[in-house]
C-alpha atoms as a PDB file:
ATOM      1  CA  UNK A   1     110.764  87.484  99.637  1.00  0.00           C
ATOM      2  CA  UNK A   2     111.119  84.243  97.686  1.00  0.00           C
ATOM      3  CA  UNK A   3     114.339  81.894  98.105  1.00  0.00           C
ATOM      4  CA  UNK A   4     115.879  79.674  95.464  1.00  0.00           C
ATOM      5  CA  UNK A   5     115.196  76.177  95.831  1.00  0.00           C
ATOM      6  CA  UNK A   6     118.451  74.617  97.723  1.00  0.00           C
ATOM      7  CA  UNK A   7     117.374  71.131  99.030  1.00  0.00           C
ATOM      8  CA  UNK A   8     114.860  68.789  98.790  1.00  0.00           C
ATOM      9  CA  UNK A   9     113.916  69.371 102.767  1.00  0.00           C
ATOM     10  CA  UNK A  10     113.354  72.449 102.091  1.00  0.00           C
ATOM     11  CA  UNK A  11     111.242  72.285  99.123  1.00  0.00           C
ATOM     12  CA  UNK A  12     109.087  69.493 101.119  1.00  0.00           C
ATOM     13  CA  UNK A  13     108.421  71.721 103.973  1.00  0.00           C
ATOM     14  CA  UNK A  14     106.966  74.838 101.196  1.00  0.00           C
ATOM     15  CA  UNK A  15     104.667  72.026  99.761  1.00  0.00           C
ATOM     16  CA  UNK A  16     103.946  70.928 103.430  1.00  0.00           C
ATOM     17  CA  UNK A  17     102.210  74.476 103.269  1.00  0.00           C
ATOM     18  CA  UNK A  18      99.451  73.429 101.279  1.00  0.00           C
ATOM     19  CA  UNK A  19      96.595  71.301 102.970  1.00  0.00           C
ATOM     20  CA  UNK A  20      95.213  68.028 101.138  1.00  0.00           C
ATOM     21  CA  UNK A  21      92.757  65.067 101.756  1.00  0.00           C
ATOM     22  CA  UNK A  22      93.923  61.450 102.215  1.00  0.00           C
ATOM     23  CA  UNK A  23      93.126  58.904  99.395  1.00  0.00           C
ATOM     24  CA  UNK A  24      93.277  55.169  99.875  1.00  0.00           C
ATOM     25  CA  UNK A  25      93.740  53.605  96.406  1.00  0.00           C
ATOM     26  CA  UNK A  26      92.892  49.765  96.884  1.00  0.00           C
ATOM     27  CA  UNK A  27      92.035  46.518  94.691  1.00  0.00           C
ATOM     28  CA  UNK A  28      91.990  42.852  95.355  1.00  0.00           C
ATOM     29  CA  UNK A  29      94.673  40.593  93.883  1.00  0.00           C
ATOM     30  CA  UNK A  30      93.547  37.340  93.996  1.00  0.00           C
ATOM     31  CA  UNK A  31      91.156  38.117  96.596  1.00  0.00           C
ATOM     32  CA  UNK A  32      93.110  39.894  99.030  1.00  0.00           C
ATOM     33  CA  UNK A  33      93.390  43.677  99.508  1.00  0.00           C
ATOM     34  CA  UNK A  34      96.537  45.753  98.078  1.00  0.00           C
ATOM     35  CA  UNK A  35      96.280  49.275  98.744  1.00  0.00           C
ATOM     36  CA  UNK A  36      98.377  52.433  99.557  1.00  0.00           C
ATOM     37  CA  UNK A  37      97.983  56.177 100.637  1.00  0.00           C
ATOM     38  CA  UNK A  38      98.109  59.083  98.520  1.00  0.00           C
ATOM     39  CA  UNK A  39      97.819  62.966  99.850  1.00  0.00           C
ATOM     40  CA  UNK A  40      98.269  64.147  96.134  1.00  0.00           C
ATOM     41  CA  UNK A  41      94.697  63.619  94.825  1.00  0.00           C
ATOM     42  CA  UNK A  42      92.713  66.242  92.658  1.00  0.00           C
ATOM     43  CA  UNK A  43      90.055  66.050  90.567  1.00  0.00           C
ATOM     44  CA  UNK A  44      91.014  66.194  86.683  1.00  0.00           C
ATOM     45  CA  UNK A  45      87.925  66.288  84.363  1.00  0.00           C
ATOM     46  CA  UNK A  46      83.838  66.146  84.817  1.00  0.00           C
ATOM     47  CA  UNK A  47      83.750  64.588  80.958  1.00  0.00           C
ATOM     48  CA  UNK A  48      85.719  62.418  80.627  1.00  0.00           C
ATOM     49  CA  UNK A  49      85.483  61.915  84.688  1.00  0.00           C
ATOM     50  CA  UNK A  50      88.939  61.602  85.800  1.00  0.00           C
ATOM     51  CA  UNK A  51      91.210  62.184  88.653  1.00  0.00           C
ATOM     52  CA  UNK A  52      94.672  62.160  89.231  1.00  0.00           C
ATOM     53  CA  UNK A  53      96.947  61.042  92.106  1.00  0.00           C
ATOM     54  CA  UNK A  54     100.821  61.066  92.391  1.00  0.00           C
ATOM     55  CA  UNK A  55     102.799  58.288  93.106  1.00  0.00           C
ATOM     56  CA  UNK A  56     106.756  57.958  93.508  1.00  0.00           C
ATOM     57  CA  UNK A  57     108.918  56.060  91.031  1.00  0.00           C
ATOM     58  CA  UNK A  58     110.070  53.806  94.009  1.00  0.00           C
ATOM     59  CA  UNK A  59     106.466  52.700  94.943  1.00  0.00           C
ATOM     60  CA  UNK A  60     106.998  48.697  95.156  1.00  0.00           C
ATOM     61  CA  UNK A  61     102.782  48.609  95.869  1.00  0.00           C
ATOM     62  CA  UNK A  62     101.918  50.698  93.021  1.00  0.00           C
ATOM     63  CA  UNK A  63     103.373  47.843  90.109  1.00  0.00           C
ATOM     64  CA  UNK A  64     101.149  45.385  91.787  1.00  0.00           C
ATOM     65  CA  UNK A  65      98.189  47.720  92.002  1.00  0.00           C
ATOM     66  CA  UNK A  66      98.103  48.782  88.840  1.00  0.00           C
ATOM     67  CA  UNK A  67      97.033  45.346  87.424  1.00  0.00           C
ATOM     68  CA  UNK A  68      93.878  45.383  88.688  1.00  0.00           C
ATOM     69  CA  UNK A  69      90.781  45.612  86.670  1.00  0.00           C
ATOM     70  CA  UNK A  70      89.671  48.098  89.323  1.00  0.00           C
ATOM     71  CA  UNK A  71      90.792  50.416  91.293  1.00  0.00           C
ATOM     72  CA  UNK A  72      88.752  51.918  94.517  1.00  0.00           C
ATOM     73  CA  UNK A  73      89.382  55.680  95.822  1.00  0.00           C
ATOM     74  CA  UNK A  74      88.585  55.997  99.160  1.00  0.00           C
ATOM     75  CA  UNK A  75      88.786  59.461 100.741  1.00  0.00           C
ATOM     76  CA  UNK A  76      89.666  58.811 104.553  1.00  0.00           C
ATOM     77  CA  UNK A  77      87.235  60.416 106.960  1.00  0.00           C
ATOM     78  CA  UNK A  78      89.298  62.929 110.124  1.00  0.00           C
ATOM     79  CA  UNK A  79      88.541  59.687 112.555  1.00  0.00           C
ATOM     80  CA  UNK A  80      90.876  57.500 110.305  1.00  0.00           C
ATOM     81  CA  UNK A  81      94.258  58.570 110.773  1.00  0.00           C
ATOM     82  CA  UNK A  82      95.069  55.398 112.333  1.00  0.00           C
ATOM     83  CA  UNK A  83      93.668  54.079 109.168  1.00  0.00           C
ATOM     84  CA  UNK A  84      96.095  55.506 107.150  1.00  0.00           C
ATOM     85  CA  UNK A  85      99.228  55.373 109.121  1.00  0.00           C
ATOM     86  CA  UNK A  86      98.432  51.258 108.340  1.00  0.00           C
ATOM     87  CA  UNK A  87      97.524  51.671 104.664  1.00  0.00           C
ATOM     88  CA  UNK A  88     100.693  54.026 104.242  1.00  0.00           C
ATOM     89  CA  UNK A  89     103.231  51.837 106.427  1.00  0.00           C
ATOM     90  CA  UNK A  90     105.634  48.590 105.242  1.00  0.00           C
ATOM     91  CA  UNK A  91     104.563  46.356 102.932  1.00  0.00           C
ATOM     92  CA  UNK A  92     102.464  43.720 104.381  1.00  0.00           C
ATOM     93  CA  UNK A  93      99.002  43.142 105.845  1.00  0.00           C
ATOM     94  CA  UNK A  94      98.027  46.923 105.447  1.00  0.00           C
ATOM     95  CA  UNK A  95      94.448  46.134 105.365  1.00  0.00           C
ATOM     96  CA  UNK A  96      94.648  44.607 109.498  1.00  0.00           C
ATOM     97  CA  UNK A  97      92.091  46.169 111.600  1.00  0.00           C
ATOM     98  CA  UNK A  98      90.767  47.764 108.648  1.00  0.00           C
ATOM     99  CA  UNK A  99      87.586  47.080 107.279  1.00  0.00           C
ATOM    100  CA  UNK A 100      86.671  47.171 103.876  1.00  0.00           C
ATOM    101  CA  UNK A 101      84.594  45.782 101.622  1.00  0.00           C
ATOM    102  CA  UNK A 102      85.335  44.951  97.496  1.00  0.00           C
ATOM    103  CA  UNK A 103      82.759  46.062  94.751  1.00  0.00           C
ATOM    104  CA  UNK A 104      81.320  43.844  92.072  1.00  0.00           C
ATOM    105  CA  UNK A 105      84.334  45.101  89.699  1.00  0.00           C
ATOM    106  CA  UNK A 106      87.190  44.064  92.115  1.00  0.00           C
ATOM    107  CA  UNK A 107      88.126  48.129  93.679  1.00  0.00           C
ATOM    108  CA  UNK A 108      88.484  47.701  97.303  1.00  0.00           C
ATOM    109  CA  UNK A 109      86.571  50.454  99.217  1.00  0.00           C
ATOM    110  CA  UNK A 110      87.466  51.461 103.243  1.00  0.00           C
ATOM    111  CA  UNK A 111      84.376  51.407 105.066  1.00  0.00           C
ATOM    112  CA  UNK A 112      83.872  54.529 106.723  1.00  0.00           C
ATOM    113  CA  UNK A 113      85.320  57.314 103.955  1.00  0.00           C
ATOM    114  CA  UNK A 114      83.758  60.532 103.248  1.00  0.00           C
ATOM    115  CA  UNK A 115      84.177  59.552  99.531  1.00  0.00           C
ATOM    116  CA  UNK A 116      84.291  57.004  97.629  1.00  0.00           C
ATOM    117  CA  UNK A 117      85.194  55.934  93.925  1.00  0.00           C
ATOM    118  CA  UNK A 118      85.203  53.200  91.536  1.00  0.00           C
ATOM    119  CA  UNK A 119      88.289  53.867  88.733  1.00  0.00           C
ATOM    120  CA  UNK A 120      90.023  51.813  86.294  1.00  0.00           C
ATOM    121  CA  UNK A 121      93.895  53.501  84.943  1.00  0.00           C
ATOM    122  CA  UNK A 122      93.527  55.529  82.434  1.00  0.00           C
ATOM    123  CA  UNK A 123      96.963  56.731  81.689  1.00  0.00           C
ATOM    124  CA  UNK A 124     100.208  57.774  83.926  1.00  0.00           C
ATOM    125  CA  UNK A 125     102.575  60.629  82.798  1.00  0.00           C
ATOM    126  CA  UNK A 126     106.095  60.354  84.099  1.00  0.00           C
ATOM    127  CA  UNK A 127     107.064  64.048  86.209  1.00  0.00           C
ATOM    128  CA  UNK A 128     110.153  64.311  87.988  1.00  0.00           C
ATOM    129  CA  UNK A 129     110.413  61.206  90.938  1.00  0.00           C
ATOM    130  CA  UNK A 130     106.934  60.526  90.384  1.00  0.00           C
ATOM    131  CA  UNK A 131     103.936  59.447  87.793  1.00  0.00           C
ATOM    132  CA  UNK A 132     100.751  61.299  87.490  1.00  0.00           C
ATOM    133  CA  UNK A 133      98.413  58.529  87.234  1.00  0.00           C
ATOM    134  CA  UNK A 134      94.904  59.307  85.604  1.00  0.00           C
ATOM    135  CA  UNK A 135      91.883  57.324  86.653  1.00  0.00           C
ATOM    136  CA  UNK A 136      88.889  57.594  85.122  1.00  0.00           C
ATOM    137  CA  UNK A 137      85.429  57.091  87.239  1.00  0.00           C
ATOM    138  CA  UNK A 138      82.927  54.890  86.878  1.00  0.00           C
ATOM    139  CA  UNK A 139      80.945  55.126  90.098  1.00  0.00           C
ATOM    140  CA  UNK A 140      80.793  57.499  92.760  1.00  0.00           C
ATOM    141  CA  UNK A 141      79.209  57.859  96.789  1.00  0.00           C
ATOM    142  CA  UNK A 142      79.602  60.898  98.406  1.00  0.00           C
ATOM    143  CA  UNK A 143      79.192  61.956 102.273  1.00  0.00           C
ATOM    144  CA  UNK A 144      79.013  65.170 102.641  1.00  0.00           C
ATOM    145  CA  UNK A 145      78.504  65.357 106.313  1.00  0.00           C
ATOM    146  CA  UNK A 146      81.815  63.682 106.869  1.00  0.00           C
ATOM    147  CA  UNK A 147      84.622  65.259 107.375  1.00  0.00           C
ATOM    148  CA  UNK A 148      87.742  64.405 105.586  1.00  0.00           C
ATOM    149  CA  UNK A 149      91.424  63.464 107.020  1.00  0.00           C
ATOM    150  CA  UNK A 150      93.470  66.502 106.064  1.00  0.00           C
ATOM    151  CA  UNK A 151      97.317  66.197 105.620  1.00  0.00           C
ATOM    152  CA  UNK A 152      99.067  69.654 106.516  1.00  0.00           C
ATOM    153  CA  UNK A 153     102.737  70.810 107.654  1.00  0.00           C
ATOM    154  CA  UNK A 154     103.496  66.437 108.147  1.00  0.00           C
ATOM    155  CA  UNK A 155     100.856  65.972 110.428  1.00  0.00           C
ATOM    156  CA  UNK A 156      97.378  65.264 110.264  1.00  0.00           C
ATOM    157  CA  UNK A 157      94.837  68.073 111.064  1.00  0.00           C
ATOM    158  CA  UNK A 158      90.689  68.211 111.478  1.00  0.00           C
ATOM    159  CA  UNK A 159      88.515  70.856 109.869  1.00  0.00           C
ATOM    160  CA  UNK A 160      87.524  73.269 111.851  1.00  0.00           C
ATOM    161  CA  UNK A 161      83.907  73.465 113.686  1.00  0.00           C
ATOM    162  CA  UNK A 162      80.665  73.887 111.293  1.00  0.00           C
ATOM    163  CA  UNK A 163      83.212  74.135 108.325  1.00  0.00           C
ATOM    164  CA  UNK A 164      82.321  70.586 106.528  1.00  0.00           C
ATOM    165  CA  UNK A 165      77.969  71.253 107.374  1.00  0.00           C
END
């Protein structure tokens, strides 16, 4: 049956039930790349287009993220784990060994993603220890015959075989 919620742990391993994708959410501050990871990302809205991700209180990247005019959404293929272990480590040169390449608007894109996205902020909600933050789209490219990273039980998983044809 169901337990009442005791700890934090124990409340992180329940969500770590539920599979998600891996989203790199990057710009360029004057000129270089700022990015982090997010495994909370949904799709909100077709009209307006938005989606959402979740992002701790604590997040020191986010505050300098969120000032640029752009923001790119880049769904990590399952061959980028490595990828994201960078993007979502210490403060620093994330973005070495990575390539990537910046749009027109100023996003910052990961070359290789199954998806990708072009958003500006449209609006954060304060929940709990975290901020929903709302981005609305301006410009998508989809691959459909790439498989995504998945995020599952704290470690990284692959799609099955013929599942993502």
């Amino acid at each position: 049956m169901l337990e009442p919620v005791t700890d934090d742990g124990q409340l992180r391993r329940a969500f770590g039930c539920f599979p998600s994708g891996v989203a790199a959410v990057c710009t360029a501050i004057d000129g270089r790349p700022v990015g982090l990871v997010a495994s909370s990302f949904t799709t909100v809205s077709l009209r307006p287009p938005l989606v959402a991700i979740n992002l701790r209180h604590e997040s020191t990247t986010w505050p300098v993220l969120r000032t640029g005019r752009r923001l790119g959404l880049s769904v990590l293929a399952e061959d980028q784990e490595e990828v994201c272990r960078r993007l979502a480590g210490a403060a620093g040169d994330r973005f070495t060994g990575t390539t990537w390449q910046v749009t027109d608007e100023g996003s910052v894109v990961v070359d290789g993603a199954a998806l990708w996205l072009d958003c500006s902020l449209h609006g954060e909600v304060p929940a709990g220890d975290h901020d929903i933050v709302l981005l609305l789209v301006h410009a998508v490219r989809g691959r459909p015959g790439v498989a995504p990273l998945i995020f599952h039980g704290s470690r990284f998983r692959r799609l099955g075989p013929g599942s993502h044809t």
